[in-house]
C-alpha atoms as a PDB file:
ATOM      1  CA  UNK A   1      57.051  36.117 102.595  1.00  0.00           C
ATOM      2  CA  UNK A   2      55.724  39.544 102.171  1.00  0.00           C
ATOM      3  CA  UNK A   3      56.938  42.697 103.081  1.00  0.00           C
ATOM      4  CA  UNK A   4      54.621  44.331 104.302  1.00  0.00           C
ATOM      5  CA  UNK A   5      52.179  43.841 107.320  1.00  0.00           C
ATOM      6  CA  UNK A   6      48.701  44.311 107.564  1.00  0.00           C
ATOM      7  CA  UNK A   7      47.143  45.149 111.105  1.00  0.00           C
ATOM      8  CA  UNK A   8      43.608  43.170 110.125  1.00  0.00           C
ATOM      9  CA  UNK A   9      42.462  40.960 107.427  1.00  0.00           C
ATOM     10  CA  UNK A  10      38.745  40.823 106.591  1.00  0.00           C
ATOM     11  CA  UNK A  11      37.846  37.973 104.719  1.00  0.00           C
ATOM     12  CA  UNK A  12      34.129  37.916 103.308  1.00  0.00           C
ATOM     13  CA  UNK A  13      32.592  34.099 103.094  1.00  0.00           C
ATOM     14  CA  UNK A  14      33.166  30.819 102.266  1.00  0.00           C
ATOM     15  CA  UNK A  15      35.618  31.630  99.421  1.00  0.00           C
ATOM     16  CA  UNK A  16      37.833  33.345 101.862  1.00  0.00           C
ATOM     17  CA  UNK A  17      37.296  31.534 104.676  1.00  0.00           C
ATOM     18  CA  UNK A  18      40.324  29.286 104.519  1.00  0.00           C
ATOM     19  CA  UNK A  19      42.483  32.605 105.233  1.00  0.00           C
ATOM     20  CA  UNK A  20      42.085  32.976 108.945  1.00  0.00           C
ATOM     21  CA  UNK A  21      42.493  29.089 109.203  1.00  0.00           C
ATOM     22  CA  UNK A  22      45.685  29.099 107.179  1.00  0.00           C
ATOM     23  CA  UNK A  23      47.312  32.187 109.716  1.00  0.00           C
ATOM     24  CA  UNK A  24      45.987  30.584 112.775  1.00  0.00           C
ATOM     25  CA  UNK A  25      47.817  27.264 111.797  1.00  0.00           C
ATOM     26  CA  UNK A  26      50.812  27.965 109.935  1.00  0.00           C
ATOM     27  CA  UNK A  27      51.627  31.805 109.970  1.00  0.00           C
ATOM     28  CA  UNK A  28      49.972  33.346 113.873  1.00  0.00           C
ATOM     29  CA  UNK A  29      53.395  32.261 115.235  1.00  0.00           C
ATOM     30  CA  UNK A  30      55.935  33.190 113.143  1.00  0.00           C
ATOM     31  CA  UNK A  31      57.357  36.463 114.659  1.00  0.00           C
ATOM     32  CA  UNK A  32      56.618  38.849 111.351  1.00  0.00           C
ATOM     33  CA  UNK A  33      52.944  37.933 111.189  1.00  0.00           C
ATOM     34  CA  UNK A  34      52.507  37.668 115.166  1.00  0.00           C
ATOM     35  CA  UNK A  35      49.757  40.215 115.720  1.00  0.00           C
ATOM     36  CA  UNK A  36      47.733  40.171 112.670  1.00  0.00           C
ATOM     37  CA  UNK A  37      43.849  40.150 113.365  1.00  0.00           C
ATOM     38  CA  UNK A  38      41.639  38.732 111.034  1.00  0.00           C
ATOM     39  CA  UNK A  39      37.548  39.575 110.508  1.00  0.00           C
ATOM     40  CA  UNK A  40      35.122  36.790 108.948  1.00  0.00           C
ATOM     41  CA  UNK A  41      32.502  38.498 107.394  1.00  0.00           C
ATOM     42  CA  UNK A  42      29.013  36.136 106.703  1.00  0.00           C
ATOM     43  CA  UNK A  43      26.999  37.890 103.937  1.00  0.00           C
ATOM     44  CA  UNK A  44      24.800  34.825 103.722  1.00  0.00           C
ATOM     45  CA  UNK A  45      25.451  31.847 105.820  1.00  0.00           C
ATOM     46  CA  UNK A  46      23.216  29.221 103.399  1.00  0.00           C
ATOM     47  CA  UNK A  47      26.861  29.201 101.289  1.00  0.00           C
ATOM     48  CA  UNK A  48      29.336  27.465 103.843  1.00  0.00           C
ATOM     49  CA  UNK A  49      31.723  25.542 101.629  1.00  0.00           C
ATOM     50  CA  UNK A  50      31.093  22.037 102.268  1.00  0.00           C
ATOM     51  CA  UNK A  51      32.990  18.998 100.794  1.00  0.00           C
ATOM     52  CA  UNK A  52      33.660  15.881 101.643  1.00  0.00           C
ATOM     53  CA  UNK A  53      36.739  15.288 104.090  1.00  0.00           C
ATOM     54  CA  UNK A  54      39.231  14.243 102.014  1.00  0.00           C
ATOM     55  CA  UNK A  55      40.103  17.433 100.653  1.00  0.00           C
ATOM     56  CA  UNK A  56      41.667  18.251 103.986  1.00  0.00           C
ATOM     57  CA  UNK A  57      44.640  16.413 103.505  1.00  0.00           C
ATOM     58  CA  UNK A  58      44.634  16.076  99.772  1.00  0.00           C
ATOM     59  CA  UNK A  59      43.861  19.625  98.840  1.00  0.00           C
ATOM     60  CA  UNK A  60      44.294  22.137 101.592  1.00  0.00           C
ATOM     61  CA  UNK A  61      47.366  20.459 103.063  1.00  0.00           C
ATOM     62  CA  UNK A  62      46.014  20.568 106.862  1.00  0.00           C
ATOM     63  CA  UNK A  63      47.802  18.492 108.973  1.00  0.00           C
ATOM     64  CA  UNK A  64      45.209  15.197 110.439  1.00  0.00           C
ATOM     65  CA  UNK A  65      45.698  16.775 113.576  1.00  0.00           C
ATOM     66  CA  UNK A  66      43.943  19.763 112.743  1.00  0.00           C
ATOM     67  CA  UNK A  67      41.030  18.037 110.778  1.00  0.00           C
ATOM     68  CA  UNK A  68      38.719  18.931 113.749  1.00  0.00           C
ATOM     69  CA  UNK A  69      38.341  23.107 112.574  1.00  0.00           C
ATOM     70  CA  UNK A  70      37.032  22.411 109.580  1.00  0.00           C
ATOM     71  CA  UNK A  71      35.278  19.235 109.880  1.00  0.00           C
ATOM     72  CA  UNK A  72      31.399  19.545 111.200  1.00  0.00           C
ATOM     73  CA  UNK A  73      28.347  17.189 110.354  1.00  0.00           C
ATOM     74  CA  UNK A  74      30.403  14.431 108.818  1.00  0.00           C
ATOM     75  CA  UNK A  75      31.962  16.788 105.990  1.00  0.00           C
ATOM     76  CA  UNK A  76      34.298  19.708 105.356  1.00  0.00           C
ATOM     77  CA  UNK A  77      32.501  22.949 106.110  1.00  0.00           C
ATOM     78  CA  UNK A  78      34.901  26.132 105.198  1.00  0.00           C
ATOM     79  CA  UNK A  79      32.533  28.444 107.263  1.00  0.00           C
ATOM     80  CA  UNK A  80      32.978  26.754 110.358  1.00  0.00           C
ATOM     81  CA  UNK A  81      36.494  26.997 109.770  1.00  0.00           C
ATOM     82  CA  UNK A  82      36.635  30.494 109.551  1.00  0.00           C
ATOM     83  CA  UNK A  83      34.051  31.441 112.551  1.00  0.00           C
ATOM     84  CA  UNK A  84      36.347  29.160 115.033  1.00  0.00           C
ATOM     85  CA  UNK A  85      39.857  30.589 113.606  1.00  0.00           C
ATOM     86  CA  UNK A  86      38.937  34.612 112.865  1.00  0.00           C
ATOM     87  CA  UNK A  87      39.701  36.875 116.070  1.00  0.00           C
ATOM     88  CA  UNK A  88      36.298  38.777 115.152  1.00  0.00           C
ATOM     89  CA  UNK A  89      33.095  37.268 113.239  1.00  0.00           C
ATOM     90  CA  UNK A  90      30.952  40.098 111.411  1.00  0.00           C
ATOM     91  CA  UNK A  91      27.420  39.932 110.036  1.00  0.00           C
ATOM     92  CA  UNK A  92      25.943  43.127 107.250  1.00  0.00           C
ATOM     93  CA  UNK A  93      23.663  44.230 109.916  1.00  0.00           C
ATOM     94  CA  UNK A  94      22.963  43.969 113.569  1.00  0.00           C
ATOM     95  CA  UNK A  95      19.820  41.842 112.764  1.00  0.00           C
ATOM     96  CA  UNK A  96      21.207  39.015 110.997  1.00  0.00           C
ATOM     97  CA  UNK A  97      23.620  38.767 113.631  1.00  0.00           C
ATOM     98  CA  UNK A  98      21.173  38.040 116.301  1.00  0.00           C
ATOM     99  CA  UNK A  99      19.403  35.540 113.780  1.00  0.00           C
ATOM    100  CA  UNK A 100      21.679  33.287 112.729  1.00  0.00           C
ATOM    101  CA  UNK A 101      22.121  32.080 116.200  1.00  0.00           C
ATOM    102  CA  UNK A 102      18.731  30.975 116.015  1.00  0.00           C
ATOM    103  CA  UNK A 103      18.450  27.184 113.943  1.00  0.00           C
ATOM    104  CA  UNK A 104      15.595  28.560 111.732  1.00  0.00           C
ATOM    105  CA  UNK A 105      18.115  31.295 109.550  1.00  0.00           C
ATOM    106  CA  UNK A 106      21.383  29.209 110.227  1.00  0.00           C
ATOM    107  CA  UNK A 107      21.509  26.129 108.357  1.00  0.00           C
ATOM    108  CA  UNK A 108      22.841  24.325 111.290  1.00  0.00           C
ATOM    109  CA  UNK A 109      25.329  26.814 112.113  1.00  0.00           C
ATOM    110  CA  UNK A 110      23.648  28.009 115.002  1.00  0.00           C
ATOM    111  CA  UNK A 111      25.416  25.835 118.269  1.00  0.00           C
ATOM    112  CA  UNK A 112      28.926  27.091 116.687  1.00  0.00           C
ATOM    113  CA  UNK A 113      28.175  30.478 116.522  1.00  0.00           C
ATOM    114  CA  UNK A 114      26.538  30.411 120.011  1.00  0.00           C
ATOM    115  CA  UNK A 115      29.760  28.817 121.398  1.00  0.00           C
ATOM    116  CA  UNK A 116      31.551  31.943 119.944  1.00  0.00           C
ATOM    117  CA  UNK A 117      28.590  34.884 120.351  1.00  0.00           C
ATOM    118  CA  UNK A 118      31.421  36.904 122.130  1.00  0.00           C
ATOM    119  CA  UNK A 119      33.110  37.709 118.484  1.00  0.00           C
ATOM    120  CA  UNK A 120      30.106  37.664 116.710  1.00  0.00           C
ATOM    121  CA  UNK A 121      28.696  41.312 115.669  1.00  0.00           C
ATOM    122  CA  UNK A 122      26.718  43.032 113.085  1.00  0.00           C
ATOM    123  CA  UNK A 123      28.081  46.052 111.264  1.00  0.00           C
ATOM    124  CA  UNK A 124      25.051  47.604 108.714  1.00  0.00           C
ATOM    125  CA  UNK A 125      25.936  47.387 105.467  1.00  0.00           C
ATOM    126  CA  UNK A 126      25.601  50.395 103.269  1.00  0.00           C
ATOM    127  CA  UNK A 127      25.122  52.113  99.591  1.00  0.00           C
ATOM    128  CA  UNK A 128      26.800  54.456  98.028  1.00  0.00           C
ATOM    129  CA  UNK A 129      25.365  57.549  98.032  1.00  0.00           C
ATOM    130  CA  UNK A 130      27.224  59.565  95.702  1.00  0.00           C
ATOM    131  CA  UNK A 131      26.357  56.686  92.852  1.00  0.00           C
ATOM    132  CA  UNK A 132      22.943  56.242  93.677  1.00  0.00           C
ATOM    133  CA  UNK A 133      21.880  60.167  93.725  1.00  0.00           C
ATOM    134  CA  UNK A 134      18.842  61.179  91.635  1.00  0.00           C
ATOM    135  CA  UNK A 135      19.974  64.621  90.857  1.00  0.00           C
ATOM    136  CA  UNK A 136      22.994  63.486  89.294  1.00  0.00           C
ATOM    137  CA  UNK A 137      21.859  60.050  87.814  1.00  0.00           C
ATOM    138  CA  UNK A 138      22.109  59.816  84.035  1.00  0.00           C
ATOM    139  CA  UNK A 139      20.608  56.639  84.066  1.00  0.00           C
ATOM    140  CA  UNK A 140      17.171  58.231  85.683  1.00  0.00           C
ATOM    141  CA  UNK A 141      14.816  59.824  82.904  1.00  0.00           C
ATOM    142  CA  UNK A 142      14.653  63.271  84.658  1.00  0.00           C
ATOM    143  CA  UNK A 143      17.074  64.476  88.160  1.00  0.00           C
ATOM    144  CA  UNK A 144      15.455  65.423  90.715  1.00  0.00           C
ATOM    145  CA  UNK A 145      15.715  65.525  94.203  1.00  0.00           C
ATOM    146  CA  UNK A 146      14.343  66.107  97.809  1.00  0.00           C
ATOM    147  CA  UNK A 147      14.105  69.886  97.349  1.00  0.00           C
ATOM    148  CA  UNK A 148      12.399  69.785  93.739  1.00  0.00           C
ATOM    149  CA  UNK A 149      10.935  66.004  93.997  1.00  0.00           C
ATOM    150  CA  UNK A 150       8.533  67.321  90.770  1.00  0.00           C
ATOM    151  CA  UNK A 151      10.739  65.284  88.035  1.00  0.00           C
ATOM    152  CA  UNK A 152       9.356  61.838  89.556  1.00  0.00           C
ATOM    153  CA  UNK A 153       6.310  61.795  87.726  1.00  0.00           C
ATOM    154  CA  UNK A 154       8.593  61.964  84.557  1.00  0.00           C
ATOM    155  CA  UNK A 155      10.126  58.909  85.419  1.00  0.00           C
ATOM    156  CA  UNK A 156       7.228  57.062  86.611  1.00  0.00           C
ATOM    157  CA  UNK A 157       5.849  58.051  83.205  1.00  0.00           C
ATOM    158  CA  UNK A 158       8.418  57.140  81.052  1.00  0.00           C
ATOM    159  CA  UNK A 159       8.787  54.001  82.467  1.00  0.00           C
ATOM    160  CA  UNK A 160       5.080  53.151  82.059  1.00  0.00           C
ATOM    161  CA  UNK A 161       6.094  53.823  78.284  1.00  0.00           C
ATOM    162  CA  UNK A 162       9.217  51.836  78.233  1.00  0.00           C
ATOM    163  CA  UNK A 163       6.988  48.635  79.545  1.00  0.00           C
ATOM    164  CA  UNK A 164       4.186  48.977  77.847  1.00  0.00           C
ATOM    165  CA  UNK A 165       1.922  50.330  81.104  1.00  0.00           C
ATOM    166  CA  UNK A 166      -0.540  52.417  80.442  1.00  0.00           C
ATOM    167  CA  UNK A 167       0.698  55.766  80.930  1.00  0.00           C
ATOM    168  CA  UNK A 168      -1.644  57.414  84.354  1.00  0.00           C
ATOM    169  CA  UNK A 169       0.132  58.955  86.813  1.00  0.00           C
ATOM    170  CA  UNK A 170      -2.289  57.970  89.639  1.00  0.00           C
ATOM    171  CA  UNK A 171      -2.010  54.332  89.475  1.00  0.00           C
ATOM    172  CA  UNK A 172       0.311  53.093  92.327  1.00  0.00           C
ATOM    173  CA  UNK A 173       3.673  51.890  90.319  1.00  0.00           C
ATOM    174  CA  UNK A 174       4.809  48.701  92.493  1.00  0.00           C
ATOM    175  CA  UNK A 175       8.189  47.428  91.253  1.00  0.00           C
ATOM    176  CA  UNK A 176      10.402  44.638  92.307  1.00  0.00           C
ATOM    177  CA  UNK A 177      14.270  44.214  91.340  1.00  0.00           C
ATOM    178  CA  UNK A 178      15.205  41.132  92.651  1.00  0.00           C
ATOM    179  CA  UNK A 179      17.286  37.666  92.098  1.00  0.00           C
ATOM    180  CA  UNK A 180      13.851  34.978  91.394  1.00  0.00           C
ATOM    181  CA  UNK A 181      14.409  32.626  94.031  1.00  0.00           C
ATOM    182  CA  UNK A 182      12.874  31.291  97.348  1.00  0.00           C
ATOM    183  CA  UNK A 183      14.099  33.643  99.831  1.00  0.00           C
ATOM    184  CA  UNK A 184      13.205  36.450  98.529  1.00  0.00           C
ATOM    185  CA  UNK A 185       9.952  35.933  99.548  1.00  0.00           C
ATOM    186  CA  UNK A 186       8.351  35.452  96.286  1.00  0.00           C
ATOM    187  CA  UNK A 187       5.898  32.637  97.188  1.00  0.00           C
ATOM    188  CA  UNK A 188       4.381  35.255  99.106  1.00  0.00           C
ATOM    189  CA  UNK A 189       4.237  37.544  95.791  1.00  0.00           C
ATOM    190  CA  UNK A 190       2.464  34.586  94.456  1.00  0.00           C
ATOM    191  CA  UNK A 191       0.012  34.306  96.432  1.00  0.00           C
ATOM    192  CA  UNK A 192      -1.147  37.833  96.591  1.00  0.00           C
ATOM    193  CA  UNK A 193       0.004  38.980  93.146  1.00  0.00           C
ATOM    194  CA  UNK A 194      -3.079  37.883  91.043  1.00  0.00           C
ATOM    195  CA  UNK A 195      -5.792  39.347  93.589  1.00  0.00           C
ATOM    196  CA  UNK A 196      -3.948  42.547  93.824  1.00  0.00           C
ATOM    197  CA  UNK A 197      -4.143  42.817  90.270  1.00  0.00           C
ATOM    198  CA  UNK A 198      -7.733  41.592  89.300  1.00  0.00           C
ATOM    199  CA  UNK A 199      -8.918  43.798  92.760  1.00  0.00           C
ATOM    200  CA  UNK A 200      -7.184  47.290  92.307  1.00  0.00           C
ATOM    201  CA  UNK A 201      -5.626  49.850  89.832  1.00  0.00           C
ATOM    202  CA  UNK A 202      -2.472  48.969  90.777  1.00  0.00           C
ATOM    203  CA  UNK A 203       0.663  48.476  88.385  1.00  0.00           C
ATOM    204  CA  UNK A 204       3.458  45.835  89.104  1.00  0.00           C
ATOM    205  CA  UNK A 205       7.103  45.885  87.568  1.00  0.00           C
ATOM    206  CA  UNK A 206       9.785  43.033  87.876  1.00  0.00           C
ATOM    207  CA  UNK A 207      13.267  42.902  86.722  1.00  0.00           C
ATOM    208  CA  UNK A 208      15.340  40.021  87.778  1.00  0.00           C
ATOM    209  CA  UNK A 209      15.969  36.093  86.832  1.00  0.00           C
ATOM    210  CA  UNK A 210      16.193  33.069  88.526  1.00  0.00           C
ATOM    211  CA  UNK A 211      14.888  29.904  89.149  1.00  0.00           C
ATOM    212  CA  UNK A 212      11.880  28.796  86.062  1.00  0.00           C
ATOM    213  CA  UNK A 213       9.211  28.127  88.673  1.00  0.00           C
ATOM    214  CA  UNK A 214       9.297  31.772  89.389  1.00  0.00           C
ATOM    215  CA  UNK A 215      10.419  33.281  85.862  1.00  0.00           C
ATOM    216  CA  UNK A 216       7.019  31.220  84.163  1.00  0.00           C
ATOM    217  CA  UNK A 217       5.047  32.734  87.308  1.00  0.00           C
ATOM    218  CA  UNK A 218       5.714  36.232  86.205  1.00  0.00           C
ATOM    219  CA  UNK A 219       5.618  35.587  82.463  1.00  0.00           C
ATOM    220  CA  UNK A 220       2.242  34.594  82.791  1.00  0.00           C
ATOM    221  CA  UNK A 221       0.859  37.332  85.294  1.00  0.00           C
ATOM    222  CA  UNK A 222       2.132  39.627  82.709  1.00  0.00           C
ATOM    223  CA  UNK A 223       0.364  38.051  79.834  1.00  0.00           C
ATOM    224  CA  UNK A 224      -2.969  37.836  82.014  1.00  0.00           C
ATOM    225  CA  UNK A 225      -2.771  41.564  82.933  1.00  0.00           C
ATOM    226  CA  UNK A 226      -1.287  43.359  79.744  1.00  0.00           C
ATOM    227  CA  UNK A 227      -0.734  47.129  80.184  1.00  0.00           C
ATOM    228  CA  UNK A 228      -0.925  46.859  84.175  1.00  0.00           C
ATOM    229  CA  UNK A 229       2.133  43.831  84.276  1.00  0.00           C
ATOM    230  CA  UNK A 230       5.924  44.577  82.822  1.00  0.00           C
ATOM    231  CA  UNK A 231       8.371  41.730  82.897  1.00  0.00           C
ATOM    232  CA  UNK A 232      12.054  41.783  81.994  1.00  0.00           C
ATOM    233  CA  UNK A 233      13.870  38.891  82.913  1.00  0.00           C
ATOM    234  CA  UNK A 234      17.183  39.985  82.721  1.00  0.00           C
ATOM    235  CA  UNK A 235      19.948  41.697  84.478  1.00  0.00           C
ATOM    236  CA  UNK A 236      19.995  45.327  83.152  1.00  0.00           C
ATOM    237  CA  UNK A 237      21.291  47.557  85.466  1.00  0.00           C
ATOM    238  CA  UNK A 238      20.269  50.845  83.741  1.00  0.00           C
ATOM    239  CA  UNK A 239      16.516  49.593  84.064  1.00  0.00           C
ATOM    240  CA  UNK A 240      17.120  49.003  87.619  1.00  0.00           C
ATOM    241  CA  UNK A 241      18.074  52.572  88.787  1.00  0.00           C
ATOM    242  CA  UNK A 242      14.774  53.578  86.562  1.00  0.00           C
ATOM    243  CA  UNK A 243      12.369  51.441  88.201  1.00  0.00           C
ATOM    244  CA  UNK A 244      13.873  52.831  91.784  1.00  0.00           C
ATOM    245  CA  UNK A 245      13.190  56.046  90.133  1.00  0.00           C
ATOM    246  CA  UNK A 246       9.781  55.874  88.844  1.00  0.00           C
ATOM    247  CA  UNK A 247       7.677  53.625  90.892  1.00  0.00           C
ATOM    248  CA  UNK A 248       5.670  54.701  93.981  1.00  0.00           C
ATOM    249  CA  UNK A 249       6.368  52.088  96.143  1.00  0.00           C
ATOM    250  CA  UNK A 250       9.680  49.362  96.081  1.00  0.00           C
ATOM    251  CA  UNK A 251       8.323  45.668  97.287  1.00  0.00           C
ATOM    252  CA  UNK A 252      11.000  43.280  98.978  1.00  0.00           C
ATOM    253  CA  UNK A 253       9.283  40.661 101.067  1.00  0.00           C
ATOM    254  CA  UNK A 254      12.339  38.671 101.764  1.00  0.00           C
ATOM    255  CA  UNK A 255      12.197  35.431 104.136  1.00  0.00           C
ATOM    256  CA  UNK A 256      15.326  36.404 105.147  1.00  0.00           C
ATOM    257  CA  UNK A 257      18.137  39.290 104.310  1.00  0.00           C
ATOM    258  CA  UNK A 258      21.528  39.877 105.864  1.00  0.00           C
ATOM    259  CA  UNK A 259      21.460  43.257 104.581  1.00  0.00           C
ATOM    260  CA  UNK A 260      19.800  44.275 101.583  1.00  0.00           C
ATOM    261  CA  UNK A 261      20.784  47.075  99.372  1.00  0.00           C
ATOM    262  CA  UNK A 262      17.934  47.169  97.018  1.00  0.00           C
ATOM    263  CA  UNK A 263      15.544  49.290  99.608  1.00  0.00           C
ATOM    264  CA  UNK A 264      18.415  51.267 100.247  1.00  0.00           C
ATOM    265  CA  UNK A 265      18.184  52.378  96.971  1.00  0.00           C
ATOM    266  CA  UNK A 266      14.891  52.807  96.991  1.00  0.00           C
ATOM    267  CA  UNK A 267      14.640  54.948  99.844  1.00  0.00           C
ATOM    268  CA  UNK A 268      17.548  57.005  98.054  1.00  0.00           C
ATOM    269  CA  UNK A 269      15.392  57.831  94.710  1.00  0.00           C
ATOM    270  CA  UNK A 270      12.361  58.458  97.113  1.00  0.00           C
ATOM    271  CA  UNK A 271      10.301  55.538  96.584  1.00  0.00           C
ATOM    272  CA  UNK A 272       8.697  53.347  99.730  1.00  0.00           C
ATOM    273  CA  UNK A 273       9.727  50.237 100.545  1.00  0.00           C
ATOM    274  CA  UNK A 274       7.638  47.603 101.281  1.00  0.00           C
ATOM    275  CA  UNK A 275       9.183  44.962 103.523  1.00  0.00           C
ATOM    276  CA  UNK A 276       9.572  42.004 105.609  1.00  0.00           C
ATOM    277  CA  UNK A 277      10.735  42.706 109.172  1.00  0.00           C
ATOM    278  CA  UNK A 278      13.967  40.402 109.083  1.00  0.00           C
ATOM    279  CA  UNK A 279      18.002  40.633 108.601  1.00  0.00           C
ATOM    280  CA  UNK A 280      18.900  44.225 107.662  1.00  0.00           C
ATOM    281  CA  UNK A 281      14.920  45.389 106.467  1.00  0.00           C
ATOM    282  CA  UNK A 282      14.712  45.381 109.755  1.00  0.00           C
ATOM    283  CA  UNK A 283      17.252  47.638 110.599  1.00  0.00           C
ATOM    284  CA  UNK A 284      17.162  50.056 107.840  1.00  0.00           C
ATOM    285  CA  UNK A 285      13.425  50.493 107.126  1.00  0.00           C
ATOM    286  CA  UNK A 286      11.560  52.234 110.026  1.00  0.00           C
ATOM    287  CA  UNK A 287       8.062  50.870 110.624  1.00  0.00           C
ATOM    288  CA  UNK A 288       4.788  53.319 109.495  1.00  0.00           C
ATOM    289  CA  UNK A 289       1.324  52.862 110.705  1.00  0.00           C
ATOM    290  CA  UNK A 290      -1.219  55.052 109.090  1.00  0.00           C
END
């Protein structure tokens, strides 16, 4: 046993999610831990934790009994687990909370989290601020800030330099930062991408990697459109905080997003989102009609 007691646990998905089942079986009624509240936090409900049902017994050490909290469409599912057992179910923004009770965002989760909407809530997720600063980031090419915005242009220059853009500072600088799979929206990117560059001025930047179908999608936009398409497929964080820096606008057309912290960010170094209205875009990016 510890000794020490904490007053709430928050456990954060499927890898956790065992924690509030464990206390509610074995340790909610032993008089030192009587009182302890847990929180089960769903960043993304697509990752539950499913296995097949012998691990219950074999592996987790649940009695037979109690097969029926983690056990949902004929396998183990960790996630369910948690949502019956926590005190408190939380979501990273109000949004998501209200759409994963809806079958379309909840990979089948929905008619359990309906049963328990009374504990569900969403709390916005955040950034922080003090990191993510562009008059004290020496990641950024140039500081500036919301009083003296003037340095952007440097940055938005130099990164035109760094990818091999052509250098004009009244092209529109689109850039993306983004994990290359489905849900981020980018069938929709491919779809538009290619008629946005033969049709305009514009300039696109990507950093991010992920599934191939994606990755070859980009690698060959880029090759069709040199000096107006720059590619990195890679995670390099530096590069990241200078594309939020120096492009004009910030594109994240996500099918769905819990939260989001990329146009956050974005918003943060001055640069315009462009989003989806879903999960946490929705609750962070206010709508602008020209």
């Amino acid at each position: 046993d510890l000794d020490w007691k904490p007053d709430v646990i928050n456990c954060n998905d499927w890898q956790t999610a065992l924690v509030p089942v464990y206390y509610n079986l074995m340790f909610s009624a032993r008089p030192f831990y009587q009182g302890i509240k847990t929180v089960f936090t769903i960043h993304n409900i697509q990752y539950q934790g499913k296995y097949g049902k012998e691990l219950v017994e074999d592996v987790l050490g649940i009695p037979k009994s109690e097969n029926h909290i983690l056990e949902y469409d004929d396998c183990v599912n960790l996630m369910k687990g948690a949502i019956e057992t926590a005190h408190r179910v939380t979501t990273v923004s109000p949004t998501y909370a209200q759409e994963i009770l809806d079958p379309w965002y909840s990979h089948e989760l929905d008619g359990i989290l309906r049963e328990r909407s009374w504990k569900l809530t969403g709390i916005l997720n955040g950034i922080d601020t003090v990191s993510y600063d562009p008059a004290t980031d020496k990641d950024i090419y140039a500081n500036y800030s919301a009083d003296d915005f003037s340095n952007k242009a440097e940055n938005k220059r130099a990164l035109q330099e760094r990818l091999c853009l052509a250098q004009d500072p009244d092209v529109p600088l689109i850039g993306m930062v983004t994990r290359m799979v489905a849900h981020k929206g980018l069938d929709l990117v491919k779809e538009a991408l290619d008629q946005l560059m033969w049709e305009t001025n514009a300039q696109f930047v990507i950093l991010g990697s992920g599934d191939f179908e994606y990755e070859n999608f980009f690698r060959e936009i880029e090759a069709r459109y040199p000096g107006k398409v720059g590619l990195r497929i890679a995670f390099i964080p530096d590069l990241a905080r200078k594309i939020y820096a120096g492009c004009d606008m910030f594109l994240m057309p996500s099918l769905f997003e819990p939260c989001g912290l990329s146009q956050m960010i974005a918003m943060r170094y001055g640069t315009v989102p462009i989003v989806r209205e879903t999960g946490g875009l929705k609750d962070t990016v206010q709508p602008y009609e020209a």
